[in-house]
PDB file of N, CA and C in Angstrom:
ATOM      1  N   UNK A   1       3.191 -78.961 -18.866  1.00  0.00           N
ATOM      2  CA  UNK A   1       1.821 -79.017 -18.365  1.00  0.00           C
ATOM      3  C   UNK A   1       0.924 -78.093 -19.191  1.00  0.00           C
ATOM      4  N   UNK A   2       0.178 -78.792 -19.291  1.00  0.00           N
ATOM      5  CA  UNK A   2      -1.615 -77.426 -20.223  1.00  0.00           C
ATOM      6  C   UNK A   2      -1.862 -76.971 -19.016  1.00  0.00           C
ATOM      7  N   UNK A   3      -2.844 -75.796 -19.381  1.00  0.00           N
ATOM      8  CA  UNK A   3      -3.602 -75.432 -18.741  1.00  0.00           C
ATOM      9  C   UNK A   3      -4.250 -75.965 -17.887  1.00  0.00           C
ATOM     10  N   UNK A   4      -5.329 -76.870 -18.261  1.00  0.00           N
ATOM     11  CA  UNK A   4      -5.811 -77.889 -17.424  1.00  0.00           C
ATOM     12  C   UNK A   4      -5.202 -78.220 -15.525  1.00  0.00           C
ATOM     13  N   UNK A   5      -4.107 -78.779 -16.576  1.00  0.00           N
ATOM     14  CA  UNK A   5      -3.237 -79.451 -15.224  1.00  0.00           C
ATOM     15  C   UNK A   5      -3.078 -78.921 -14.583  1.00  0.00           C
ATOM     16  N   UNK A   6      -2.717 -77.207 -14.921  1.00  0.00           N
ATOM     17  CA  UNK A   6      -2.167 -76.661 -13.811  1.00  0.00           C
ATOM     18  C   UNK A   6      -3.344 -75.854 -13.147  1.00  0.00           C
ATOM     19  N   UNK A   7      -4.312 -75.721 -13.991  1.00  0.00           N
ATOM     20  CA  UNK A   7      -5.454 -75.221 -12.648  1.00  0.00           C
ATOM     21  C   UNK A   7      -5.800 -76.514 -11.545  1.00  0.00           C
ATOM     22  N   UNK A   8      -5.806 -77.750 -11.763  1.00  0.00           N
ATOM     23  CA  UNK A   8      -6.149 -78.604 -11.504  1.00  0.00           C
ATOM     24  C   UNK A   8      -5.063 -78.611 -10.201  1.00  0.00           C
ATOM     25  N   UNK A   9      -3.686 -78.583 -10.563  1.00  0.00           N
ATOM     26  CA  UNK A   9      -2.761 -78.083  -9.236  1.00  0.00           C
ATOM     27  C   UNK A   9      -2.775 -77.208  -8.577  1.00  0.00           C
ATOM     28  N   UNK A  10      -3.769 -75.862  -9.244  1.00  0.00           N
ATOM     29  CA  UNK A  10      -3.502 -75.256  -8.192  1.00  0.00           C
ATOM     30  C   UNK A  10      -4.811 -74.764  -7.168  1.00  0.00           C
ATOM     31  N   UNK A  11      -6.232 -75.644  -7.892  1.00  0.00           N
ATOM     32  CA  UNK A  11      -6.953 -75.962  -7.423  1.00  0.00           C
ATOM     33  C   UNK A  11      -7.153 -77.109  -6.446  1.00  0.00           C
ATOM     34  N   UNK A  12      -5.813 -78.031  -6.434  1.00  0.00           N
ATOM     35  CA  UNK A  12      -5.480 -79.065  -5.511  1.00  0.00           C
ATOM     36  C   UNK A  12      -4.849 -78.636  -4.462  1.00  0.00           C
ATOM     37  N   UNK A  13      -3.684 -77.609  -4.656  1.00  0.00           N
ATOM     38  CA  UNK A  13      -3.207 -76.710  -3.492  1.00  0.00           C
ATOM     39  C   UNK A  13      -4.359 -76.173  -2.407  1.00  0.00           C
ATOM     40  N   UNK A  14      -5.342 -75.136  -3.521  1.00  0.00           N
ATOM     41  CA  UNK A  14      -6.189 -74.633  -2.886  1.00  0.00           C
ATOM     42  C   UNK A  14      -6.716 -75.518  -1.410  1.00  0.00           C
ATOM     43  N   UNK A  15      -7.360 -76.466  -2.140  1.00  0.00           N
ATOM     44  CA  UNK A  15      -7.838 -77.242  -1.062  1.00  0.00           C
ATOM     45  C   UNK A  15      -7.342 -78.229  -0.145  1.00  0.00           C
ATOM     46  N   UNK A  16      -5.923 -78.442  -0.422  1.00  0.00           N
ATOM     47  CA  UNK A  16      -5.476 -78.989   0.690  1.00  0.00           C
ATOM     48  C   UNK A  16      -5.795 -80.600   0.097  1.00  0.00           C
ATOM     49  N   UNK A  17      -5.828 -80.365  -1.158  1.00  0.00           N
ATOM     50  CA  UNK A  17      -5.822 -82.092  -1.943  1.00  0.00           C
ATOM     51  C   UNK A  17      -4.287 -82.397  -2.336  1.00  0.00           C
ATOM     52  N   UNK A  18      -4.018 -83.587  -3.128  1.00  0.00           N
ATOM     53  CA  UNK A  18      -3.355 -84.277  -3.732  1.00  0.00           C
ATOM     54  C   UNK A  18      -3.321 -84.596  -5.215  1.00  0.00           C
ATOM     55  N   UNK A  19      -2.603 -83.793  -6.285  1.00  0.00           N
ATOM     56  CA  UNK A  19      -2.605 -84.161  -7.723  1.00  0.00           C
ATOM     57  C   UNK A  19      -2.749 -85.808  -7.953  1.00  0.00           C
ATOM     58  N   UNK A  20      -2.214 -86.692  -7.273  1.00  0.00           N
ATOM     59  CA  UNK A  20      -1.844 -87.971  -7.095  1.00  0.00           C
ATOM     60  C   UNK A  20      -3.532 -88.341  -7.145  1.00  0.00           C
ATOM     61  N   UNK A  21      -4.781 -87.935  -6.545  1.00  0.00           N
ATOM     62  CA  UNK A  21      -5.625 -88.657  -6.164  1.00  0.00           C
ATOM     63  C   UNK A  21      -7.098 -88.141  -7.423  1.00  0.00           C
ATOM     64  N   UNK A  22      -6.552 -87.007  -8.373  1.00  0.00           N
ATOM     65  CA  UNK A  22      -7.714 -86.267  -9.120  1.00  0.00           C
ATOM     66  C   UNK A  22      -7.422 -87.243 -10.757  1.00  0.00           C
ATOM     67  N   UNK A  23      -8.675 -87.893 -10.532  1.00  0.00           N
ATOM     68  CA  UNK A  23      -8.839 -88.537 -11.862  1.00  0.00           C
ATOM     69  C   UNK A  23      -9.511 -87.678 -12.885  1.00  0.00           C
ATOM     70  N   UNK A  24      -9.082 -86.929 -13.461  1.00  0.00           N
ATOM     71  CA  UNK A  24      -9.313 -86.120 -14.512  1.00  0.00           C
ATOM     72  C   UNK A  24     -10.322 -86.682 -15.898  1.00  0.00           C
ATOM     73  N   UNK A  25      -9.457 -87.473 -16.415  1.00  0.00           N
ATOM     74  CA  UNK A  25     -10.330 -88.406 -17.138  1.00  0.00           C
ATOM     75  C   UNK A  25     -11.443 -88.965 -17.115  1.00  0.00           C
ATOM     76  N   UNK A  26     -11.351 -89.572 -16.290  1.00  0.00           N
ATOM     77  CA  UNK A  26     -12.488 -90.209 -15.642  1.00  0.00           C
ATOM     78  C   UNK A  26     -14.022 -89.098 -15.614  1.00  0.00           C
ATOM     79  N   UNK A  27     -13.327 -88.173 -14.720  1.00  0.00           N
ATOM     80  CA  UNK A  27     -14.697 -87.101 -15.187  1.00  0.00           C
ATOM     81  C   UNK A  27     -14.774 -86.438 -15.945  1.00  0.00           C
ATOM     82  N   UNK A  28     -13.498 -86.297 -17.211  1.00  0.00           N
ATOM     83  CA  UNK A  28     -13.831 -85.942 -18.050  1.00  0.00           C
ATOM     84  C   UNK A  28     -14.673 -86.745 -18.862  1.00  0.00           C
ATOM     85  N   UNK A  29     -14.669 -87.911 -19.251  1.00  0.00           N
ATOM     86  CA  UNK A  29     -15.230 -88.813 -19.781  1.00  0.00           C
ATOM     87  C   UNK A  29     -16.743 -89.024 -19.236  1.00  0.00           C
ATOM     88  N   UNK A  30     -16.895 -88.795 -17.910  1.00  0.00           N
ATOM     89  CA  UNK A  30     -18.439 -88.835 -17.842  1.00  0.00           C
ATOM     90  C   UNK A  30     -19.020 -87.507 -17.877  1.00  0.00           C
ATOM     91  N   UNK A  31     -18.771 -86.625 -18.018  1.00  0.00           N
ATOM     92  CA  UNK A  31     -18.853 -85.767 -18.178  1.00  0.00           C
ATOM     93  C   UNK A  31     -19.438 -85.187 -19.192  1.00  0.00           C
ATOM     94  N   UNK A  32     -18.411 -86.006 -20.295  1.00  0.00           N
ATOM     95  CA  UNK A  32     -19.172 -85.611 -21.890  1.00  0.00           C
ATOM     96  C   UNK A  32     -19.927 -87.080 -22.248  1.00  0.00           C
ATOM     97  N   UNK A  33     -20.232 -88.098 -21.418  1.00  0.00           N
ATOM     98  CA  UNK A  33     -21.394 -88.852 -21.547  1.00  0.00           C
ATOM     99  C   UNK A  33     -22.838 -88.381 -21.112  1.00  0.00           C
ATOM    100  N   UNK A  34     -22.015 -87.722 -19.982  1.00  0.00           N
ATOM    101  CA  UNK A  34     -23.477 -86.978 -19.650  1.00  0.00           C
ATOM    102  C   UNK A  34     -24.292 -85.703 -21.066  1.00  0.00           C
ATOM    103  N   UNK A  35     -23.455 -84.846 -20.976  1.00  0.00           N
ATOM    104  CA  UNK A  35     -23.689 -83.768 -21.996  1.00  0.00           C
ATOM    105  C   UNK A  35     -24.190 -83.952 -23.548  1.00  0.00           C
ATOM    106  N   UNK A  36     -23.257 -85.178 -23.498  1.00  0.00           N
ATOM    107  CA  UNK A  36     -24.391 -85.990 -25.044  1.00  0.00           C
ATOM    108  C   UNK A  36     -25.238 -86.108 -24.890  1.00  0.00           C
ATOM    109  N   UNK A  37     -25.295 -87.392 -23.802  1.00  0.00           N
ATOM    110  CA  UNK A  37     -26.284 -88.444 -24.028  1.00  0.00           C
ATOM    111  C   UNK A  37     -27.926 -87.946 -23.199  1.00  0.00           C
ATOM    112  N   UNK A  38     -27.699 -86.959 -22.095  1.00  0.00           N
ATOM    113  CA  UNK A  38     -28.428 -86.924 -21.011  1.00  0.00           C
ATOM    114  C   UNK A  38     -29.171 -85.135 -21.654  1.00  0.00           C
ATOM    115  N   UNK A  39     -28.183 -84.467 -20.831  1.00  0.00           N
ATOM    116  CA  UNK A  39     -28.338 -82.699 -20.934  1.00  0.00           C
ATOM    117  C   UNK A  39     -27.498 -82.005 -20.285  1.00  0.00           C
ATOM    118  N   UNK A  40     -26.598 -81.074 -21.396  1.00  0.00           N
ATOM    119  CA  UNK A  40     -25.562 -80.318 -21.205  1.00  0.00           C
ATOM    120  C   UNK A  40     -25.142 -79.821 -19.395  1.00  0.00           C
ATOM    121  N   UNK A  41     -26.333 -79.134 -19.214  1.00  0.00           N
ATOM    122  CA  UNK A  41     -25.983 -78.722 -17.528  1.00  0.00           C
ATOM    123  C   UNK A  41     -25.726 -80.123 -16.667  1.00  0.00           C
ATOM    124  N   UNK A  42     -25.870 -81.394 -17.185  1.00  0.00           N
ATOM    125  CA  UNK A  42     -25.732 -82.629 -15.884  1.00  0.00           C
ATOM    126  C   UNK A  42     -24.589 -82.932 -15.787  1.00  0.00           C
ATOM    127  N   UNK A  43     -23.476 -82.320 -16.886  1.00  0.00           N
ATOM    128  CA  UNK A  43     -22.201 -82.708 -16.788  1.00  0.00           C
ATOM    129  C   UNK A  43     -21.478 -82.006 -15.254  1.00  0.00           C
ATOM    130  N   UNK A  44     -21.693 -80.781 -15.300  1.00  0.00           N
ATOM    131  CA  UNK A  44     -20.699 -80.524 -14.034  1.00  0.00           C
ATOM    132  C   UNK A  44     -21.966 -81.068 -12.602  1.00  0.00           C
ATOM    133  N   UNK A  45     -23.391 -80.691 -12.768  1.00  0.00           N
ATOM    134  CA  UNK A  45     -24.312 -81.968 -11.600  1.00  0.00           C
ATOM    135  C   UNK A  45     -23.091 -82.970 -11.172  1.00  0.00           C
ATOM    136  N   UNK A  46     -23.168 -83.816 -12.563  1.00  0.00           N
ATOM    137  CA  UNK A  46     -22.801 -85.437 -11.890  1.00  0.00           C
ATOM    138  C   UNK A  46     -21.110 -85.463 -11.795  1.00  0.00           C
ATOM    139  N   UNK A  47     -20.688 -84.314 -12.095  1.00  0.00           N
ATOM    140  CA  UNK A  47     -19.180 -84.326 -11.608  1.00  0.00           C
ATOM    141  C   UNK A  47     -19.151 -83.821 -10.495  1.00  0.00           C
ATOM    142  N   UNK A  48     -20.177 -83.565  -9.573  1.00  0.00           N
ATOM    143  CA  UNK A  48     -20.335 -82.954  -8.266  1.00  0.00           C
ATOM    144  C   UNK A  48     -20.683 -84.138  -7.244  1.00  0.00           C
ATOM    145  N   UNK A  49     -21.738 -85.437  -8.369  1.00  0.00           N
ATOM    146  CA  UNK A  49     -22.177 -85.856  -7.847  1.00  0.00           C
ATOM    147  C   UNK A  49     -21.108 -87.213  -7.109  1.00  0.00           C
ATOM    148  N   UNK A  50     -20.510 -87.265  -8.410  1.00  0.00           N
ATOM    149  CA  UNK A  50     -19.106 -88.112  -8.195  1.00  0.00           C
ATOM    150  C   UNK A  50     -18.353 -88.108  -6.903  1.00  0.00           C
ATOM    151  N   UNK A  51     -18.321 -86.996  -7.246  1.00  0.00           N
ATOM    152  CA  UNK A  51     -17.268 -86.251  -5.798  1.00  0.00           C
ATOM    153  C   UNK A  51     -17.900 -86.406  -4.467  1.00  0.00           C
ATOM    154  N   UNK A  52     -18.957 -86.322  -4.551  1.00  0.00           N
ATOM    155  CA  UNK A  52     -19.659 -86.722  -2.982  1.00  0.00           C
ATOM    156  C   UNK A  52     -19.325 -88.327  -3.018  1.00  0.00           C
ATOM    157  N   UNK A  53     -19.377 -89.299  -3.823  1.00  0.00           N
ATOM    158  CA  UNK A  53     -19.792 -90.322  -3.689  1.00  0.00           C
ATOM    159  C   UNK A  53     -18.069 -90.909  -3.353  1.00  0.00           C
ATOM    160  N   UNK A  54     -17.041 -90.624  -4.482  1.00  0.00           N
ATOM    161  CA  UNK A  54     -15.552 -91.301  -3.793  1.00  0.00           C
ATOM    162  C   UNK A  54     -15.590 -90.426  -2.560  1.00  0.00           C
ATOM    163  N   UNK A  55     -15.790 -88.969  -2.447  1.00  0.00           N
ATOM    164  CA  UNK A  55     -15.483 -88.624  -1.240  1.00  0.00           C
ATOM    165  C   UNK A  55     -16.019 -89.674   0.204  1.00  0.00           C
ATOM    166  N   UNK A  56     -17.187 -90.191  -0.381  1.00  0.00           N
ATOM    167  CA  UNK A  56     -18.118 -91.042   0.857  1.00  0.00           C
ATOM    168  C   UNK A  56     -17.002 -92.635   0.660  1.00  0.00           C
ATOM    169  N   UNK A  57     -16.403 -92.772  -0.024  1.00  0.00           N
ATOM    170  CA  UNK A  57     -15.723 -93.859  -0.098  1.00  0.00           C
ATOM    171  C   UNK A  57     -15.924 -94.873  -1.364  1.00  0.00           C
ATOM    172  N   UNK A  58     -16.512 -94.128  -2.136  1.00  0.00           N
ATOM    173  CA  UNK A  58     -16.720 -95.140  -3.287  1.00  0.00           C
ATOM    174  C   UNK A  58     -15.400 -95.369  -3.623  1.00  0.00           C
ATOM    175  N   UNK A  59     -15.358 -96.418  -4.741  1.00  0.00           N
ATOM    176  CA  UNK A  59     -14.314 -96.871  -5.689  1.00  0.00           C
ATOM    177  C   UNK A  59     -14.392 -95.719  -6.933  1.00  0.00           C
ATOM    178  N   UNK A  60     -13.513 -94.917  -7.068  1.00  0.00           N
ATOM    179  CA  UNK A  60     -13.560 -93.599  -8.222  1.00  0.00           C
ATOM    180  C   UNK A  60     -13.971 -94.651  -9.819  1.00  0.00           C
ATOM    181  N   UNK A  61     -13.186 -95.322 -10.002  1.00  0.00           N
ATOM    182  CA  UNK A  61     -13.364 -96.372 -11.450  1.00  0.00           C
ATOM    183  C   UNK A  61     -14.566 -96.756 -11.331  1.00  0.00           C
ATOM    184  N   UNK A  62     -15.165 -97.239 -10.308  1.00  0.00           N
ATOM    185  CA  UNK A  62     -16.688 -97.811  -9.982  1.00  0.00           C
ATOM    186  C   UNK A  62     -17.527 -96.689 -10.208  1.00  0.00           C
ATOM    187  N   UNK A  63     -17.419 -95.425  -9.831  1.00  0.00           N
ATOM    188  CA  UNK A  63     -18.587 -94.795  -9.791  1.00  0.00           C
ATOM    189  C   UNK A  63     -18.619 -94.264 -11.419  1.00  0.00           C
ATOM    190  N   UNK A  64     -17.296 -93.776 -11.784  1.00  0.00           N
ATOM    191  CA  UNK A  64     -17.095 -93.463 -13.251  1.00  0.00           C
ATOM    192  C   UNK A  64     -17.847 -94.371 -14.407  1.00  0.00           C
ATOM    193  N   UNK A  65     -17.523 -95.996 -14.168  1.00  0.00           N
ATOM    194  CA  UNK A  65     -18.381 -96.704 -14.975  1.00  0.00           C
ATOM    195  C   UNK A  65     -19.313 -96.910 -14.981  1.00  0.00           C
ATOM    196  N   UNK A  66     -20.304 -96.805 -13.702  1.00  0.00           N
ATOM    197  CA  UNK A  66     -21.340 -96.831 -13.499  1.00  0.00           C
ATOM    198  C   UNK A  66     -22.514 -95.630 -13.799  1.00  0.00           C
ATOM    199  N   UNK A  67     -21.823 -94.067 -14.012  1.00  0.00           N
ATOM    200  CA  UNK A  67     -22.254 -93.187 -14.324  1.00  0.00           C
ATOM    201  C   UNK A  67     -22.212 -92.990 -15.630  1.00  0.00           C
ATOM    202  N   UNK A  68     -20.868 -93.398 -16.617  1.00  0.00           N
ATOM    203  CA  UNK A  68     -21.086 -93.509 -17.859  1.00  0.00           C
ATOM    204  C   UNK A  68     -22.011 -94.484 -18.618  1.00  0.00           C
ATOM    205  N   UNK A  69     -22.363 -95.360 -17.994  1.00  0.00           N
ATOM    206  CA  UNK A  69     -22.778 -96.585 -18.669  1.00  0.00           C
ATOM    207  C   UNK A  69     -24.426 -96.332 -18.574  1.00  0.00           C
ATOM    208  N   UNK A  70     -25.049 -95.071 -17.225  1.00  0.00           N
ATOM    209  CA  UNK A  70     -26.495 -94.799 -16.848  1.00  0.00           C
ATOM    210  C   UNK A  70     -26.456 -93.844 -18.043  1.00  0.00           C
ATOM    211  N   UNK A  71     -25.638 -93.191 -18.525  1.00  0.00           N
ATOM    212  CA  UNK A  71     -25.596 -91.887 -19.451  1.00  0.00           C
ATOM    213  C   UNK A  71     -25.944 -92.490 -21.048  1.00  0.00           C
ATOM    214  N   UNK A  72     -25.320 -93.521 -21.086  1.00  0.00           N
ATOM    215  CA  UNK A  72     -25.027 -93.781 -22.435  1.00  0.00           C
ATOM    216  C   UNK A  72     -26.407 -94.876 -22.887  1.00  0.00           C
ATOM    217  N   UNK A  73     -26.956 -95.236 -22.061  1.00  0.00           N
ATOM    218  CA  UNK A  73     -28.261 -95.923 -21.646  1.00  0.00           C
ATOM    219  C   UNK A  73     -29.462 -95.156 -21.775  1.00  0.00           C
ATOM    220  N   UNK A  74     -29.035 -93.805 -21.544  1.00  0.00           N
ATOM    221  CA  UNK A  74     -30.145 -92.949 -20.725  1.00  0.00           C
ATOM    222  C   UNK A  74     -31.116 -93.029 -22.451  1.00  0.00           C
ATOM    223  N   UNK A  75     -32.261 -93.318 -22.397  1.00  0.00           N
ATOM    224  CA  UNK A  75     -33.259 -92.494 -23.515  1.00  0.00           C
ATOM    225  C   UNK A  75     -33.394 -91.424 -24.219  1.00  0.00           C
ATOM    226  N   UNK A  76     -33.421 -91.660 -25.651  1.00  0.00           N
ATOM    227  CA  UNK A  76     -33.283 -90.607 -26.470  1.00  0.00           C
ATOM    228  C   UNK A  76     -33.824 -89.371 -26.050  1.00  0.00           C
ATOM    229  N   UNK A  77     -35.328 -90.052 -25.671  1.00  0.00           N
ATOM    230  CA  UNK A  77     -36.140 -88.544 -25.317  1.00  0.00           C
ATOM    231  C   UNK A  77     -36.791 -88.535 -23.847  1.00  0.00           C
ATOM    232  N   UNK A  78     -35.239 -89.062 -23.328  1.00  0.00           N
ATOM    233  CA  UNK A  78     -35.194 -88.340 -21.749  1.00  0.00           C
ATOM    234  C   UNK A  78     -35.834 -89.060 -20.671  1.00  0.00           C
ATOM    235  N   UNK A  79     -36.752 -89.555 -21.026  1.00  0.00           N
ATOM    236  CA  UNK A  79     -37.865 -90.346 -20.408  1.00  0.00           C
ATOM    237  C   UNK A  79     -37.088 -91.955 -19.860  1.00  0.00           C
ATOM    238  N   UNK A  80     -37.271 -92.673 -18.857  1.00  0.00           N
ATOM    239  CA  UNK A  80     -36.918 -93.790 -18.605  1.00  0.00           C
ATOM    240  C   UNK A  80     -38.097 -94.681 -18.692  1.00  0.00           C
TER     241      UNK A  80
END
């Protein structure tokens, strides 16, 4: 295991989660869509924001593609 993983376990302990259920990737990957494409501080925002949203019952793959795909979309100069 890296590093990663194992804070990730023992930040899953912490809370009384499941390693089985933390898609890592996934927010890693939007994560650094955000930070490119958007602005550096929205990466951990919308990895917060994520988390409210499977927590509310989203589909985790659904919200992931749907957040990468607003990121990678988003306007050069910020503006929609």
């Amino acid at each position: 295991m890296n590093v990663l993983d194992n804070w990730i376990a023992a930040a899953c302990d912490e809370l009384g989660l499941s390693t089985d259920d933390v898609e890592a990737k996934s927010v890693l990957d939007v994560a650094r869509d955000v930070a490119h494409n958007v602005v550096r501080p929205g990466a951990p925002v919308t990895a917060y924001l994520m988390g409210i949203a499977v927590g509310r019952g989203a589909d985790p793959a659904d919200v992931a593609a749907r957040l990468s795909s607003l990121a990678l979309d988003w306007p050069a100069d910020g503006r929609e």
